[in-house]
PDB file of N, CA and C in Angstrom:
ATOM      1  N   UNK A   1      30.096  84.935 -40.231  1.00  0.00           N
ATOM      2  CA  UNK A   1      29.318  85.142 -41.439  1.00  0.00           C
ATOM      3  C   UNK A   1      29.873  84.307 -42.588  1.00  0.00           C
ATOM      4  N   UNK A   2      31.443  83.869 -42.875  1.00  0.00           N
ATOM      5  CA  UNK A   2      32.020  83.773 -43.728  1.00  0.00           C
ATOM      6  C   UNK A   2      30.955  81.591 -43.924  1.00  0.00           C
ATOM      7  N   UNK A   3      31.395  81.477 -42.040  1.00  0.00           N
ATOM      8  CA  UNK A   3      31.289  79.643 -42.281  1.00  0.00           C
ATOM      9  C   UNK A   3      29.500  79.497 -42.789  1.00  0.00           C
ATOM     10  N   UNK A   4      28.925  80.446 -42.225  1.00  0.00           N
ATOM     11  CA  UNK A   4      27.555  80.438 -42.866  1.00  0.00           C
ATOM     12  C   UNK A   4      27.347  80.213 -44.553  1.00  0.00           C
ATOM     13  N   UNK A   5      28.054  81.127 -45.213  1.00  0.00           N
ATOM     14  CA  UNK A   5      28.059  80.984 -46.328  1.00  0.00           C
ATOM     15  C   UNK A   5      28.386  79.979 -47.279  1.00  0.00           C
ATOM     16  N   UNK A   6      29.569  79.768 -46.589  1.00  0.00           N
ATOM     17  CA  UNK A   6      30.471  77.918 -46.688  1.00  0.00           C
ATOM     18  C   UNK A   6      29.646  77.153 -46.318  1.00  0.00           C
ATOM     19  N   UNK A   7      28.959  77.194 -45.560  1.00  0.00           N
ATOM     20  CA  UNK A   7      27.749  76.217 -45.675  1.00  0.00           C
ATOM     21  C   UNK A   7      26.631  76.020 -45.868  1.00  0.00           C
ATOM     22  N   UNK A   8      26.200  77.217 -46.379  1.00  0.00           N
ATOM     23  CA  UNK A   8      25.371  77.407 -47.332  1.00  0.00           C
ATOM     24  C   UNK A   8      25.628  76.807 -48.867  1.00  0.00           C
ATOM     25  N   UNK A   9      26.548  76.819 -49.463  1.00  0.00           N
ATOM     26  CA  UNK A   9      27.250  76.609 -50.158  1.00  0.00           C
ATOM     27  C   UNK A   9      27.297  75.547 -50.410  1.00  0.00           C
ATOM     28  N   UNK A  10      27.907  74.426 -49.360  1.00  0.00           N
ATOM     29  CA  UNK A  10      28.205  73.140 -48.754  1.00  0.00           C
ATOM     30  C   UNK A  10      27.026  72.512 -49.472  1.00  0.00           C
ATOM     31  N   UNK A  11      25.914  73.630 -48.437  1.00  0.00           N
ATOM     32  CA  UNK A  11      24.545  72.694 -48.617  1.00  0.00           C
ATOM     33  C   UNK A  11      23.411  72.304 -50.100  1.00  0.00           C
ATOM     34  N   UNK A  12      23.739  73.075 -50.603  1.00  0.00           N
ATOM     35  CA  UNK A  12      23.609  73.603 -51.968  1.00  0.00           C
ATOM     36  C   UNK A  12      23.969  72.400 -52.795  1.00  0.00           C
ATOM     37  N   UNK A  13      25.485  72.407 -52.932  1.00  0.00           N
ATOM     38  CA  UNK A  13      26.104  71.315 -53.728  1.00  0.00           C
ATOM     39  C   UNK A  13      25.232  70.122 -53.355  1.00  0.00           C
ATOM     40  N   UNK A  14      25.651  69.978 -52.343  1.00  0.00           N
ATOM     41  CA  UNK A  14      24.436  68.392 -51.576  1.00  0.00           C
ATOM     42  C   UNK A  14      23.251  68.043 -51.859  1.00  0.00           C
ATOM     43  N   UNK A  15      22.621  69.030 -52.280  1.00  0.00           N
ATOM     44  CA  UNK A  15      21.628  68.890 -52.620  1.00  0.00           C
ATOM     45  C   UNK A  15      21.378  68.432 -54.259  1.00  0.00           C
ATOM     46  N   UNK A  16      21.879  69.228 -54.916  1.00  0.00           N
ATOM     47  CA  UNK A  16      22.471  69.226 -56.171  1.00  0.00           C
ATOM     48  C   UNK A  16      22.790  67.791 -56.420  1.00  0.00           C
ATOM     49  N   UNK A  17      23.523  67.094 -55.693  1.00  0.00           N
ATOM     50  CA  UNK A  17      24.650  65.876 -55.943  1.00  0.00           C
ATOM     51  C   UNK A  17      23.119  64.506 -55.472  1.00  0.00           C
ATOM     52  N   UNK A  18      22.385  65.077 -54.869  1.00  0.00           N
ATOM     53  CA  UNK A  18      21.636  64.205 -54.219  1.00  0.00           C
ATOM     54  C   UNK A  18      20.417  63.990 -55.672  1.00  0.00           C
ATOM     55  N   UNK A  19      20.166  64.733 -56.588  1.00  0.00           N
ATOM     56  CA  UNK A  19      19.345  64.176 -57.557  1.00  0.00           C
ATOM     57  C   UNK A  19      20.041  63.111 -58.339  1.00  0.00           C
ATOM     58  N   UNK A  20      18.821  62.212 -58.765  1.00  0.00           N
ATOM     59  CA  UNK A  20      19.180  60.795 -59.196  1.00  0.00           C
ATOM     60  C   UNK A  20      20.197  61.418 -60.324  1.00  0.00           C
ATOM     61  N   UNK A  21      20.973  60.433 -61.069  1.00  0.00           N
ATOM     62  CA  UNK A  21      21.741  60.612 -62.036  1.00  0.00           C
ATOM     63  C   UNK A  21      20.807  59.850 -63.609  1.00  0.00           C
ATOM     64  N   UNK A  22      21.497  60.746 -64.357  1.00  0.00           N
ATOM     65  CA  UNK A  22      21.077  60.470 -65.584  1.00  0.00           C
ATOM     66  C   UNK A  22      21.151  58.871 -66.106  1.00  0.00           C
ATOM     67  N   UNK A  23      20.228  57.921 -67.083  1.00  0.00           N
ATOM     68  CA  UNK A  23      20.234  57.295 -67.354  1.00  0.00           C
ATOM     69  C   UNK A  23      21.904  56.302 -67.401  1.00  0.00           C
ATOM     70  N   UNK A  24      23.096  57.900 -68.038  1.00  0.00           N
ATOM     71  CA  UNK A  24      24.167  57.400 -68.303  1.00  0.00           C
ATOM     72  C   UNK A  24      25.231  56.492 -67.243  1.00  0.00           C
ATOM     73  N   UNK A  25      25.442  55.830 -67.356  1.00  0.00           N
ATOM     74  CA  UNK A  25      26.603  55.125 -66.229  1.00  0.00           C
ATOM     75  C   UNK A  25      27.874  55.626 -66.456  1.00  0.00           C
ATOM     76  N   UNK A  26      27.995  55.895 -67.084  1.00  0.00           N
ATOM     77  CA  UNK A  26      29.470  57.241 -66.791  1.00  0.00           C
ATOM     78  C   UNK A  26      29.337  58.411 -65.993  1.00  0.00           C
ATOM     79  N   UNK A  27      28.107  58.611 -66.094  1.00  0.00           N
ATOM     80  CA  UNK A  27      28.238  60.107 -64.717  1.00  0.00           C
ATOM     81  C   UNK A  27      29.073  59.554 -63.405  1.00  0.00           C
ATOM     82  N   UNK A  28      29.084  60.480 -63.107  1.00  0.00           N
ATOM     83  CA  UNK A  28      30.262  60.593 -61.457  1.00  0.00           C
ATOM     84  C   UNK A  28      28.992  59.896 -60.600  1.00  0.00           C
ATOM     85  N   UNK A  29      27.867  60.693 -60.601  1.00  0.00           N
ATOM     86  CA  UNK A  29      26.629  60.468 -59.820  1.00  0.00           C
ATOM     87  C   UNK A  29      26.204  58.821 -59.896  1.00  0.00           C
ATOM     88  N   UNK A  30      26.310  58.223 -61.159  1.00  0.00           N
ATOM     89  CA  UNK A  30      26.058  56.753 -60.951  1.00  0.00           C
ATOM     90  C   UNK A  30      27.029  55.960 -60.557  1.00  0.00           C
ATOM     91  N   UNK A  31      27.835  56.362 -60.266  1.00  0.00           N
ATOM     92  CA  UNK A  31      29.079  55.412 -59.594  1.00  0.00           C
ATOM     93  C   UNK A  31      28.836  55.587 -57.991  1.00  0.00           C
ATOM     94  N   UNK A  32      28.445  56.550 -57.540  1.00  0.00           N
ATOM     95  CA  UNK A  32      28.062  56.160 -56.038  1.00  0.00           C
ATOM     96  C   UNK A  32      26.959  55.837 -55.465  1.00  0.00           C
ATOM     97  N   UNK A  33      27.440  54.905 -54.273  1.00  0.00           N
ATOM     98  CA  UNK A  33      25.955  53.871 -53.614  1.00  0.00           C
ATOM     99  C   UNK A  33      25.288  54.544 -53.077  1.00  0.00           C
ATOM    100  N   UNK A  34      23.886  54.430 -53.008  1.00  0.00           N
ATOM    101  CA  UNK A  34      22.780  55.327 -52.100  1.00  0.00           C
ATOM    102  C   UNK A  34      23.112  54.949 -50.749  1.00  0.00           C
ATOM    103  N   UNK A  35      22.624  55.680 -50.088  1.00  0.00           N
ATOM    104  CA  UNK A  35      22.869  55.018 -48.571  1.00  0.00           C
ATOM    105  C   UNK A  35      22.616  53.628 -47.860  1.00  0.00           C
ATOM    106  N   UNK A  36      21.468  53.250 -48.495  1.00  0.00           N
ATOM    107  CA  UNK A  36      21.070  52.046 -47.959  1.00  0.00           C
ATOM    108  C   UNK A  36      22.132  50.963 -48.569  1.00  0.00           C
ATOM    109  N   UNK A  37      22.765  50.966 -49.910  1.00  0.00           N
ATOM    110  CA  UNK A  37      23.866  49.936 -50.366  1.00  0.00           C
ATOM    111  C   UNK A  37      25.081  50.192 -49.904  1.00  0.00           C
ATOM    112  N   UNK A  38      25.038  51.329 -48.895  1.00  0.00           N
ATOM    113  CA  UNK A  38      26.814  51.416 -48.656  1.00  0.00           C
ATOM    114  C   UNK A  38      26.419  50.973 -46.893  1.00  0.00           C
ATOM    115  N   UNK A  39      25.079  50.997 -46.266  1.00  0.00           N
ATOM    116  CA  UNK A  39      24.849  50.356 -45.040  1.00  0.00           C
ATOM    117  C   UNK A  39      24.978  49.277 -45.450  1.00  0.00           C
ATOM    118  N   UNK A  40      24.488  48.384 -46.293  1.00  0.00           N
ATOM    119  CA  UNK A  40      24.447  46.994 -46.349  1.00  0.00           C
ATOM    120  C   UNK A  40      25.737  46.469 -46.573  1.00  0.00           C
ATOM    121  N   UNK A  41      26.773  47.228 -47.316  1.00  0.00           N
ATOM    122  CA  UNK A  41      28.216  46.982 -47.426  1.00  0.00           C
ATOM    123  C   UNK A  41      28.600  46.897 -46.256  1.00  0.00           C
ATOM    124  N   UNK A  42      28.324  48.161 -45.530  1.00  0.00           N
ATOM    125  CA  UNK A  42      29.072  47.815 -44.248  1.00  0.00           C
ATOM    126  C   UNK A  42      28.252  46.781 -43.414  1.00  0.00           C
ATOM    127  N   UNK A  43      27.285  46.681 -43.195  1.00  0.00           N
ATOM    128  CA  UNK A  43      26.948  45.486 -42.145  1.00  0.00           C
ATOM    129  C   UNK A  43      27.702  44.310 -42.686  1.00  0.00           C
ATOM    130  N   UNK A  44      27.530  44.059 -44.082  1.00  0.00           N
ATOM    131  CA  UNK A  44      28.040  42.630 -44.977  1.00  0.00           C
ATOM    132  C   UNK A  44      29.489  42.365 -44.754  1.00  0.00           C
ATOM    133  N   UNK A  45      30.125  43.474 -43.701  1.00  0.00           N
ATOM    134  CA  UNK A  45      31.652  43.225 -44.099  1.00  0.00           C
ATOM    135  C   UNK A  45      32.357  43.386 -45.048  1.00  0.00           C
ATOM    136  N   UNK A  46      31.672  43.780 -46.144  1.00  0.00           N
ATOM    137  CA  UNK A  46      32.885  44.145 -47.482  1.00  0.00           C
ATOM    138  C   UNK A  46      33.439  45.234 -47.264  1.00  0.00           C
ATOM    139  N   UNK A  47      33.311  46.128 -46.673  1.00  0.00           N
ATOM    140  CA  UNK A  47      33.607  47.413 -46.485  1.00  0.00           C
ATOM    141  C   UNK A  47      33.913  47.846 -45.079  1.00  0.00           C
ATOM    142  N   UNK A  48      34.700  48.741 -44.560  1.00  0.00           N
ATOM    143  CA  UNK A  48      34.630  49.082 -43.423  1.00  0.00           C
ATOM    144  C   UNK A  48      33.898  50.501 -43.204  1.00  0.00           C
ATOM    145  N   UNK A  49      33.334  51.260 -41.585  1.00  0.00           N
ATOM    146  CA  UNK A  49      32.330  52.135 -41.945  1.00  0.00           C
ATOM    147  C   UNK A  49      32.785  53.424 -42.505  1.00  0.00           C
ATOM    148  N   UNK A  50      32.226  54.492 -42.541  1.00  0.00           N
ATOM    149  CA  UNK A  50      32.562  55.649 -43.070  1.00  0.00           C
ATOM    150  C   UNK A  50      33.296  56.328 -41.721  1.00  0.00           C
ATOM    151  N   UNK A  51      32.830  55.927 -40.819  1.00  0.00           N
ATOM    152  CA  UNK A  51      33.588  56.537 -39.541  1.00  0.00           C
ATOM    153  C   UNK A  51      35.155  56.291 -39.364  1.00  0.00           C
ATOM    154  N   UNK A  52      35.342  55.100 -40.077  1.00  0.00           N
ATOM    155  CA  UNK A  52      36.849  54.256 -39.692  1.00  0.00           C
ATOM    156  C   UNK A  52      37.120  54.916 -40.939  1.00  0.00           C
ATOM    157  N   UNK A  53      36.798  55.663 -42.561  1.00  0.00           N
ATOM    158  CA  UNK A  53      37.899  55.572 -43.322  1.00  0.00           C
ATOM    159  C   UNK A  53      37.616  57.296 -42.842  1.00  0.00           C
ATOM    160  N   UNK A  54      36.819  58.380 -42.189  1.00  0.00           N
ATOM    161  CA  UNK A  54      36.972  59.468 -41.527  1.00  0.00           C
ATOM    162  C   UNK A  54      38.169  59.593 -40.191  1.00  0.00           C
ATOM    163  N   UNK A  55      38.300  59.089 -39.732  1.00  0.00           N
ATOM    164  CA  UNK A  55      39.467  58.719 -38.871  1.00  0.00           C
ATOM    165  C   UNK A  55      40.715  58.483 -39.283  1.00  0.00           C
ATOM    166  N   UNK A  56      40.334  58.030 -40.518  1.00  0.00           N
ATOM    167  CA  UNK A  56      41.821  57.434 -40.806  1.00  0.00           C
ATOM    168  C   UNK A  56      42.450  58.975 -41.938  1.00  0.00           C
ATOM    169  N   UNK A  57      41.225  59.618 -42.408  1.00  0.00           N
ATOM    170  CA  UNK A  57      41.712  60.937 -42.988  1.00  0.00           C
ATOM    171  C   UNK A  57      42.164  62.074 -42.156  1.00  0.00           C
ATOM    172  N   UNK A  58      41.554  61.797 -41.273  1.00  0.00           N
ATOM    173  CA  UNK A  58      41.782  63.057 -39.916  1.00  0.00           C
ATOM    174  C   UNK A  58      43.216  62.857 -39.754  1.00  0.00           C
ATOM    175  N   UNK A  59      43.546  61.814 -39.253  1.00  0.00           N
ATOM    176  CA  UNK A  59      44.644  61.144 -38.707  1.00  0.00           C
ATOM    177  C   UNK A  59      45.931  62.036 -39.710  1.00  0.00           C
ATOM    178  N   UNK A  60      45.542  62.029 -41.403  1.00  0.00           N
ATOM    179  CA  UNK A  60      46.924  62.050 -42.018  1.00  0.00           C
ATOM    180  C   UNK A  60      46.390  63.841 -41.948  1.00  0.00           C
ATOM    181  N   UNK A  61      45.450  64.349 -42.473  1.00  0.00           N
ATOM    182  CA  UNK A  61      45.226  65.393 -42.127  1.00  0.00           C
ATOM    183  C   UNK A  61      44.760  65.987 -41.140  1.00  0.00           C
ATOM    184  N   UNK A  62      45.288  66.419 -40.082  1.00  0.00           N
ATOM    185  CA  UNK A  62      44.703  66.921 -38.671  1.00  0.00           C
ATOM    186  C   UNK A  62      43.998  68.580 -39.078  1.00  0.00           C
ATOM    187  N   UNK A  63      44.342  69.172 -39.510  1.00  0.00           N
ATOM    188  CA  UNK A  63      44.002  70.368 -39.598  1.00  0.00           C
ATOM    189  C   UNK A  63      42.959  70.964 -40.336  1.00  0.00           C
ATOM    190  N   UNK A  64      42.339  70.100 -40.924  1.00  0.00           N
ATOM    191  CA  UNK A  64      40.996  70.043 -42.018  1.00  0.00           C
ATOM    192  C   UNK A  64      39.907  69.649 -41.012  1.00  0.00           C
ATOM    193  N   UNK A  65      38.480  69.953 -42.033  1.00  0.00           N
ATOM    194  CA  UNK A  65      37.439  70.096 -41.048  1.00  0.00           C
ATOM    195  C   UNK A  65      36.749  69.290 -42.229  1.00  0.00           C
ATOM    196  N   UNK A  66      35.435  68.474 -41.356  1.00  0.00           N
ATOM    197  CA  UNK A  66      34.730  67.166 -41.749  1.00  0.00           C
ATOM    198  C   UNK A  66      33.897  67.813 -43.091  1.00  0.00           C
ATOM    199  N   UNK A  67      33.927  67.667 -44.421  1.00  0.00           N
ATOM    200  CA  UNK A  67      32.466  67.985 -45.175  1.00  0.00           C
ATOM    201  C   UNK A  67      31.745  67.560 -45.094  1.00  0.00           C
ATOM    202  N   UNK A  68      31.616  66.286 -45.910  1.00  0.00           N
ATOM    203  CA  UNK A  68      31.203  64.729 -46.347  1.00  0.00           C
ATOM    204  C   UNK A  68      31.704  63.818 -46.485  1.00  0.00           C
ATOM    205  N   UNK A  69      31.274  62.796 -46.642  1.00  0.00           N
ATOM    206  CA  UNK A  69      31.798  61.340 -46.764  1.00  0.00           C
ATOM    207  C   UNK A  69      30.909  60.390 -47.637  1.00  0.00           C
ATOM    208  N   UNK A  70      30.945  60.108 -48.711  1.00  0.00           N
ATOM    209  CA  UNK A  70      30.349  59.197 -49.877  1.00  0.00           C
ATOM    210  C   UNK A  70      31.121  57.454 -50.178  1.00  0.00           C
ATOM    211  N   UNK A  71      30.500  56.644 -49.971  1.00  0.00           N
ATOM    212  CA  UNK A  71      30.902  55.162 -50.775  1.00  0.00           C
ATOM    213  C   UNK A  71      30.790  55.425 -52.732  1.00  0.00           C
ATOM    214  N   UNK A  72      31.743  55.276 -53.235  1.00  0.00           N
ATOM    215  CA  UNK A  72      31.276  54.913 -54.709  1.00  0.00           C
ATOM    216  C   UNK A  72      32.217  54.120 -55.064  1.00  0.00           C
ATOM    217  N   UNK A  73      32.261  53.654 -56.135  1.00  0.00           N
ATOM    218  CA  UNK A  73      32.568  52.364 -57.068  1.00  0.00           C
ATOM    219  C   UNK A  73      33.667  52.940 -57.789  1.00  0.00           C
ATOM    220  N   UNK A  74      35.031  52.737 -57.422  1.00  0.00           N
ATOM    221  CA  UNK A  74      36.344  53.201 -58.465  1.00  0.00           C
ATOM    222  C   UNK A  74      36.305  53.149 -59.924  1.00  0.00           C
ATOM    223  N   UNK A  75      37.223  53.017 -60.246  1.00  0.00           N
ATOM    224  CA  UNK A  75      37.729  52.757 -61.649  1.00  0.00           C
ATOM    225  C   UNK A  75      37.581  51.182 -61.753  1.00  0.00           C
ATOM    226  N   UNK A  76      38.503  50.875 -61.095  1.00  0.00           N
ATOM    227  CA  UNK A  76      38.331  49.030 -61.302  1.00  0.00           C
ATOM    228  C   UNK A  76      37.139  48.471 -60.413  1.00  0.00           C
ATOM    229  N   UNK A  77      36.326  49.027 -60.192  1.00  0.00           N
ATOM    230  CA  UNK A  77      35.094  48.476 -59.736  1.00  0.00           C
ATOM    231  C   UNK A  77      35.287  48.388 -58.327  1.00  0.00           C
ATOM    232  N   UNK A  78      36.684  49.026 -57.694  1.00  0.00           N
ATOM    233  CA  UNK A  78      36.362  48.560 -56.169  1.00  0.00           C
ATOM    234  C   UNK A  78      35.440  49.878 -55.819  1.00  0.00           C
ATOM    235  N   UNK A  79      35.011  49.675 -54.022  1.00  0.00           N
ATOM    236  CA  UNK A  79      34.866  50.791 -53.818  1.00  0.00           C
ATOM    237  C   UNK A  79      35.539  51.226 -52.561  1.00  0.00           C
ATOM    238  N   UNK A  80      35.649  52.270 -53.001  1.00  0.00           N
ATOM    239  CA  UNK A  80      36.057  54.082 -52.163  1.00  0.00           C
ATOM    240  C   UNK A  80      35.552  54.542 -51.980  1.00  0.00           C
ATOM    241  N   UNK A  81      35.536  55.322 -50.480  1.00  0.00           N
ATOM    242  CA  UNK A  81      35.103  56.360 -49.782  1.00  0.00           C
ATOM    243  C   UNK A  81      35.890  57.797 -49.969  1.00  0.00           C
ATOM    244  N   UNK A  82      34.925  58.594 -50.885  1.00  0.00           N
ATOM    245  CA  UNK A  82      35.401  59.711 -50.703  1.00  0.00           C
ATOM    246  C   UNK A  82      34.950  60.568 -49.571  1.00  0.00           C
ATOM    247  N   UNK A  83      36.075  61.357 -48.915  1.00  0.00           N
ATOM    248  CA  UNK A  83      35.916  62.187 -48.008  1.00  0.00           C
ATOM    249  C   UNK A  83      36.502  63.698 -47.972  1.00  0.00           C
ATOM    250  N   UNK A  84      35.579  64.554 -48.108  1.00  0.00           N
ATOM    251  CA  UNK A  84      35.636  66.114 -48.566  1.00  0.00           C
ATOM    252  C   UNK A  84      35.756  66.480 -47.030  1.00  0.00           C
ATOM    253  N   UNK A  85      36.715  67.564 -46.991  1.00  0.00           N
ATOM    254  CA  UNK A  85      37.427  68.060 -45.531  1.00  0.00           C
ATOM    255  C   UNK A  85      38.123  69.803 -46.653  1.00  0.00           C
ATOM    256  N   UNK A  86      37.618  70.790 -45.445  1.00  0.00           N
ATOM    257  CA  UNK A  86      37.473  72.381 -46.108  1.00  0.00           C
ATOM    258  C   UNK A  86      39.178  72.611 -44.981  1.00  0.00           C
ATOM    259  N   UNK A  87      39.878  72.954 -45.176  1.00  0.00           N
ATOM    260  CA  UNK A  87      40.615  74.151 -45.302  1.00  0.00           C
ATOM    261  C   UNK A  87      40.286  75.204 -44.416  1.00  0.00           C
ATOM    262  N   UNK A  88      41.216  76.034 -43.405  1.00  0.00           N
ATOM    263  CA  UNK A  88      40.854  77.039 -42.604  1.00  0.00           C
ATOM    264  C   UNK A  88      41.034  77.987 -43.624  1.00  0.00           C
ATOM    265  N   UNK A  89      41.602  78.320 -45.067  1.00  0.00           N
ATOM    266  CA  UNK A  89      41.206  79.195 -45.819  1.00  0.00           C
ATOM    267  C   UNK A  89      40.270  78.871 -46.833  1.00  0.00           C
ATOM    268  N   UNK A  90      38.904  77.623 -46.978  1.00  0.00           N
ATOM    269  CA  UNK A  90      38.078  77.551 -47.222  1.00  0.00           C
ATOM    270  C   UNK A  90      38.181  77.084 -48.784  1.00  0.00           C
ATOM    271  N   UNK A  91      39.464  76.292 -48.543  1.00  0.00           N
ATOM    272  CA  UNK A  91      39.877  74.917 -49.862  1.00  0.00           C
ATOM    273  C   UNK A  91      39.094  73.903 -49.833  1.00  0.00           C
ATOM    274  N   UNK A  92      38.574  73.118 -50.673  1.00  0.00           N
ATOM    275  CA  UNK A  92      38.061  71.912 -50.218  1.00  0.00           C
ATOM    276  C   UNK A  92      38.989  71.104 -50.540  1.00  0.00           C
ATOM    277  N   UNK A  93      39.141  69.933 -49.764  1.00  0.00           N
ATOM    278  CA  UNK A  93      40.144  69.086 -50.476  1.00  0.00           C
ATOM    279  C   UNK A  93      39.281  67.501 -50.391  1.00  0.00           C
ATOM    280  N   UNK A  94      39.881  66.938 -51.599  1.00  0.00           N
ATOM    281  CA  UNK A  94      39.123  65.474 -51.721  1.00  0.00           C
ATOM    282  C   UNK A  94      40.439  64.306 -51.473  1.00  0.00           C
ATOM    283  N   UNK A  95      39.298  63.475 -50.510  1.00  0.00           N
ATOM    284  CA  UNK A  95      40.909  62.253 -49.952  1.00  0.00           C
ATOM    285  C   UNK A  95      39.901  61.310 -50.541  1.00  0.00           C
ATOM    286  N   UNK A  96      40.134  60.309 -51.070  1.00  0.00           N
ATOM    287  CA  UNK A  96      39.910  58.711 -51.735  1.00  0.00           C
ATOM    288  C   UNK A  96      40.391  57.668 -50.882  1.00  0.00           C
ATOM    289  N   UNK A  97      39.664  56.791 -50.352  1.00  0.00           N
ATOM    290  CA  UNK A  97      40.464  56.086 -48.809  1.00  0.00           C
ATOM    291  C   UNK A  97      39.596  54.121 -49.735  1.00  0.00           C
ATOM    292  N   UNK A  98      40.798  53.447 -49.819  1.00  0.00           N
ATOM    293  CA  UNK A  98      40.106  52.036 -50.186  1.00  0.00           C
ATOM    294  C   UNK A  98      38.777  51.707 -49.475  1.00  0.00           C
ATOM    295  N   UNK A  99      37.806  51.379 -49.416  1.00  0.00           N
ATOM    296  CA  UNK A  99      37.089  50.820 -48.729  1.00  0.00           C
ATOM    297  C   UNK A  99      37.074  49.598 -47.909  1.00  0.00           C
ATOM    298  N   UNK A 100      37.687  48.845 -48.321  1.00  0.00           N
ATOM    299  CA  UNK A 100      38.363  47.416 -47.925  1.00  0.00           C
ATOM    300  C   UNK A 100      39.500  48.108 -46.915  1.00  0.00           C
ATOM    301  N   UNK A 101      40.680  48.565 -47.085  1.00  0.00           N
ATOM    302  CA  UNK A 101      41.805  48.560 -46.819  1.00  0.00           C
ATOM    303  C   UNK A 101      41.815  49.634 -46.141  1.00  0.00           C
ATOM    304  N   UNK A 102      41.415  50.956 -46.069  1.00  0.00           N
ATOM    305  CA  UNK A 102      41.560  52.352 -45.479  1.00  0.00           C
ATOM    306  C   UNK A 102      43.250  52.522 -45.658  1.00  0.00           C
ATOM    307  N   UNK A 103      43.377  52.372 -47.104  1.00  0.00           N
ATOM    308  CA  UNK A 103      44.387  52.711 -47.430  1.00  0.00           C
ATOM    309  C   UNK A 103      44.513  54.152 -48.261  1.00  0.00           C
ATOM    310  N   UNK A 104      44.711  55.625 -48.376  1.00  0.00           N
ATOM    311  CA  UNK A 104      44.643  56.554 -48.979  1.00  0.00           C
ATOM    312  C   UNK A 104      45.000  55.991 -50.422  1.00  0.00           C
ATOM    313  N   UNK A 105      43.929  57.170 -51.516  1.00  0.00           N
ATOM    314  CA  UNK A 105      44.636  56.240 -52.584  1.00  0.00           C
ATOM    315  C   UNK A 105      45.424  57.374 -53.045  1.00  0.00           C
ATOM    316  N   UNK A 106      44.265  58.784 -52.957  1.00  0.00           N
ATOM    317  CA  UNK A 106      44.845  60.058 -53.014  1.00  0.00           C
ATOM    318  C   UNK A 106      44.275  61.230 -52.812  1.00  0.00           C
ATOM    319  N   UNK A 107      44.503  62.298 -53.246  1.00  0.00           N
ATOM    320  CA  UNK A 107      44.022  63.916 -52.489  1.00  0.00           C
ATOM    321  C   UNK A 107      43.931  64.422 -53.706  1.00  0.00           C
ATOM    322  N   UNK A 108      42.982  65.390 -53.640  1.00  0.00           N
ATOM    323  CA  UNK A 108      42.904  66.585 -54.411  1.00  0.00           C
ATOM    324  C   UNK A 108      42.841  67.762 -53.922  1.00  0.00           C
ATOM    325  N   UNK A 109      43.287  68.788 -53.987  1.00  0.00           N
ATOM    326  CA  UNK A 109      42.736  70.107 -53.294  1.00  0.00           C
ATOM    327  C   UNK A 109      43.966  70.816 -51.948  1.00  0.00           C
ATOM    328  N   UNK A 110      44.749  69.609 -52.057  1.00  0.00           N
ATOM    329  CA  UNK A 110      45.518  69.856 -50.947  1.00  0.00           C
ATOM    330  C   UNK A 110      47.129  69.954 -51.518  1.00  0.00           C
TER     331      UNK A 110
END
């Protein structure tokens, strides 16, 4: 009953996160690529896929479970894949993985 809710929950936010963003370019929401610009990243080679920087989070965290996975545009304009992974006591934690490099940049939540 509990993971139902958690993902209910899950699903909710997602949805939420999925309306366009406000005119402003400072929202969080306009800094990340729609799907079709983070496919074209990856076919283009600038980027590697979301599967390789998911692997490479598993890897440092084994014990976390998959949320999501988003391309957006850093601070200095690169981009990062964020990847949200829940906690068996139902933490979310956020990992930041280079896009180029699948280098961690850092965690939240953990």
């Amino acid at each position: 009953m509990q993971n139902i809710i958690i993902m209910s929950v899950l699903l909710a936010v997602s949805m939420l996160q999925a309306k366009p963003a406000a005119a402003d370019n400072t929202s969080v929401f306009a800094q990340r690529l729609t799907g079709e610009q983070a496919r074209h990243a990856c076919k283009s080679g600038d980027v590697m896929c979301a599967k390789k920087a998911l692997r490479i989070v598993k890897k440092r965290y084994p014990n976390l479970r998959h949320s999501t996975t988003y391309l957006k545009r850093g601070a200095g304009g690169q981009r990062e894949y964020v990847v949200k992974m829940m906690s068996h006591d139902g933490r979310m934690v956020e990992v930041r993985v280079d896009a180029r490099t699948g280098r961690v940049l850092g965690s939240r939540g953990y």
